[in-house]
C-alpha atoms as a PDB file:
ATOM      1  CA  UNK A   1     112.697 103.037 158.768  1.00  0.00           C
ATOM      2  CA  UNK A   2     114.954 101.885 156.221  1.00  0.00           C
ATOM      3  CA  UNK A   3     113.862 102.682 152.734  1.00  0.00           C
ATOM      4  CA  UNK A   4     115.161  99.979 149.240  1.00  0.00           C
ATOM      5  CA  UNK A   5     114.922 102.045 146.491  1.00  0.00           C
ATOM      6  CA  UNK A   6     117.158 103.486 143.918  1.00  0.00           C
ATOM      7  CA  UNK A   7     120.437 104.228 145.679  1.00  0.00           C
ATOM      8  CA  UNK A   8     121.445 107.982 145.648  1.00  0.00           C
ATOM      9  CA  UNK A   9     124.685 110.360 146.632  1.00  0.00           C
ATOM     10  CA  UNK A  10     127.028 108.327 148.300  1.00  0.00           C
ATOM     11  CA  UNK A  11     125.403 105.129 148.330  1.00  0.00           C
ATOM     12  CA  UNK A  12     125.207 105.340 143.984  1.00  0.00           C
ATOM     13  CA  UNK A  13     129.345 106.095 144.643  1.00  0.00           C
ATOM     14  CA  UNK A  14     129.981 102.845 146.487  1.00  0.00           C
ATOM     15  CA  UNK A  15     128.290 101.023 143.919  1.00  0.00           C
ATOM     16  CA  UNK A  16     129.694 101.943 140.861  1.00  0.00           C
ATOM     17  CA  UNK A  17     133.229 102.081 142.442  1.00  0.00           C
ATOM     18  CA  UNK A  18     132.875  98.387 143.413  1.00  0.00           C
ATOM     19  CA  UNK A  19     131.289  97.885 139.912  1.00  0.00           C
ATOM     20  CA  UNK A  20     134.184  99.123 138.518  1.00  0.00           C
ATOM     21  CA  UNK A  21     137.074  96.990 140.524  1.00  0.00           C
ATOM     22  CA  UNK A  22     134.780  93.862 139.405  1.00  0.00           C
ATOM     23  CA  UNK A  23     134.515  94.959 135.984  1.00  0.00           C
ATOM     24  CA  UNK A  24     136.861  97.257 135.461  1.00  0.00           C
ATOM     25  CA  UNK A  25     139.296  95.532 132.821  1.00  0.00           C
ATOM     26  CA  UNK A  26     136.563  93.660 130.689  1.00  0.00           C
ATOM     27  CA  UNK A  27     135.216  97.130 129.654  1.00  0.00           C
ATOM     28  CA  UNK A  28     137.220  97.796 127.410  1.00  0.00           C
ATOM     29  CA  UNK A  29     136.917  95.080 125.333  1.00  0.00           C
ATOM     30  CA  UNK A  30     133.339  95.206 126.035  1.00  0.00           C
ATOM     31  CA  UNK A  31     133.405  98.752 124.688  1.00  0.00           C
ATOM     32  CA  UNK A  32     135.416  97.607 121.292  1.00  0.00           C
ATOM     33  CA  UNK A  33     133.420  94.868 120.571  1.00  0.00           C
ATOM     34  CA  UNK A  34     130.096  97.152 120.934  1.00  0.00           C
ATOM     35  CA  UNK A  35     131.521  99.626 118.327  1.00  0.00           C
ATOM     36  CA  UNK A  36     132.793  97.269 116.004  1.00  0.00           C
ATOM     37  CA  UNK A  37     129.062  95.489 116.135  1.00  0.00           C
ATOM     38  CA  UNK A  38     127.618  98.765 115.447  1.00  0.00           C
ATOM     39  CA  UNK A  39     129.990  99.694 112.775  1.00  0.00           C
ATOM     40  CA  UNK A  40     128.647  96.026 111.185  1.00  0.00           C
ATOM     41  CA  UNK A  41     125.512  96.500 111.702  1.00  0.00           C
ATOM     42  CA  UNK A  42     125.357 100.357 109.879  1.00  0.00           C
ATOM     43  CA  UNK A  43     127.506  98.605 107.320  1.00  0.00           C
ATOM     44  CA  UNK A  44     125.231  96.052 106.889  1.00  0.00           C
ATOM     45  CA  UNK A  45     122.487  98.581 106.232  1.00  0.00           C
ATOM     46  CA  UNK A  46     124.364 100.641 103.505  1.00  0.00           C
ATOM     47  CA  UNK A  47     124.996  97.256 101.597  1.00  0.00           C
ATOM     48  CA  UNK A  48     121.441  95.883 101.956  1.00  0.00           C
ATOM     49  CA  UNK A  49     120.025  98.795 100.945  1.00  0.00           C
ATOM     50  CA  UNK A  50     122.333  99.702  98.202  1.00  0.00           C
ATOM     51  CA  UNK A  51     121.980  96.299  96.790  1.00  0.00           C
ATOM     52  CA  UNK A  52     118.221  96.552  97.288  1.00  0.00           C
ATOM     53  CA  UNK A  53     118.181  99.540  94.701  1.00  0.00           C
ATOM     54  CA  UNK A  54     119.969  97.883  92.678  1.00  0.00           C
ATOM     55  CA  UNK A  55     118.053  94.984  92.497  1.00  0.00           C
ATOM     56  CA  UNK A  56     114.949  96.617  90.967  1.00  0.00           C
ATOM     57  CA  UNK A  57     116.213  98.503  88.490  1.00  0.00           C
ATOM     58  CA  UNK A  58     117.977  95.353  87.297  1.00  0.00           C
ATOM     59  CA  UNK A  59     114.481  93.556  87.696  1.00  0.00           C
ATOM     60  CA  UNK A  60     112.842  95.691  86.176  1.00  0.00           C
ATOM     61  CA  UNK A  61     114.690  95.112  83.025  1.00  0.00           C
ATOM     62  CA  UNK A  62     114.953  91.439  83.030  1.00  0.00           C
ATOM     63  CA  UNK A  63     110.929  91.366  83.509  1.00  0.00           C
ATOM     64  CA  UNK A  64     110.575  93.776  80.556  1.00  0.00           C
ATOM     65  CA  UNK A  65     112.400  91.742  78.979  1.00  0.00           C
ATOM     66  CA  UNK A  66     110.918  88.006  79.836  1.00  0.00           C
ATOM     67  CA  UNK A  67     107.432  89.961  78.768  1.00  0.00           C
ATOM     68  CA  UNK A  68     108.152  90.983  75.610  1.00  0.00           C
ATOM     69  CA  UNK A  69     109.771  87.283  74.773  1.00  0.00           C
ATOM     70  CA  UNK A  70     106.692  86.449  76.697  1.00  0.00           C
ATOM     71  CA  UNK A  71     104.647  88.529  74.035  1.00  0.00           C
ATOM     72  CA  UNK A  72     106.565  87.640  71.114  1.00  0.00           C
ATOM     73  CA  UNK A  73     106.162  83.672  72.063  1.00  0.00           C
ATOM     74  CA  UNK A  74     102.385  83.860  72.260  1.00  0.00           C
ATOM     75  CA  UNK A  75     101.758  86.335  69.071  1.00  0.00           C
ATOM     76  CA  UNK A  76     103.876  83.540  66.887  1.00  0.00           C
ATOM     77  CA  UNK A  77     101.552  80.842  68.406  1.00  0.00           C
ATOM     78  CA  UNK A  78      98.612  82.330  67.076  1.00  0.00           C
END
């Protein structure tokens, strides 16, 4: 009985051998263009969340100060 399954030994041999004459000189430049993305992507993240901290502190000011024109509008409308 012939069993289909996950191939194993020499069978899993054949198959990446013949995996690698078809694909053999893309990978490389798959390879590169996978790091690079990843490089992007973790840069990405250090920006985002560098800008992102400095967003609220420089919020966090401006709101302080739009309240207290806020509060200084209203108390000379009174």
């Amino acid at each position: 009985m012939i069993g289909f399954g996950i191939p194993h030994g020499m069978e899993l041999l054949i198959v990446l051998a013949v995996v690698l004459l078809l694909f053999g000189h893309r990978l490389p430049g798959m390879a590169r263009s996978l790091g690079s993305g990843i490089t992007e992507f973790k840069r990405g993240l250090k920006d985002g969340s560098s800008k992102k901290d400095g967003d609220d502190s420089s919020n966090a000011d401006s709101s302080n100060a739009d309240s207290s024109k806020a509060d200084s509008d209203s108390s000379g409308s009174r």
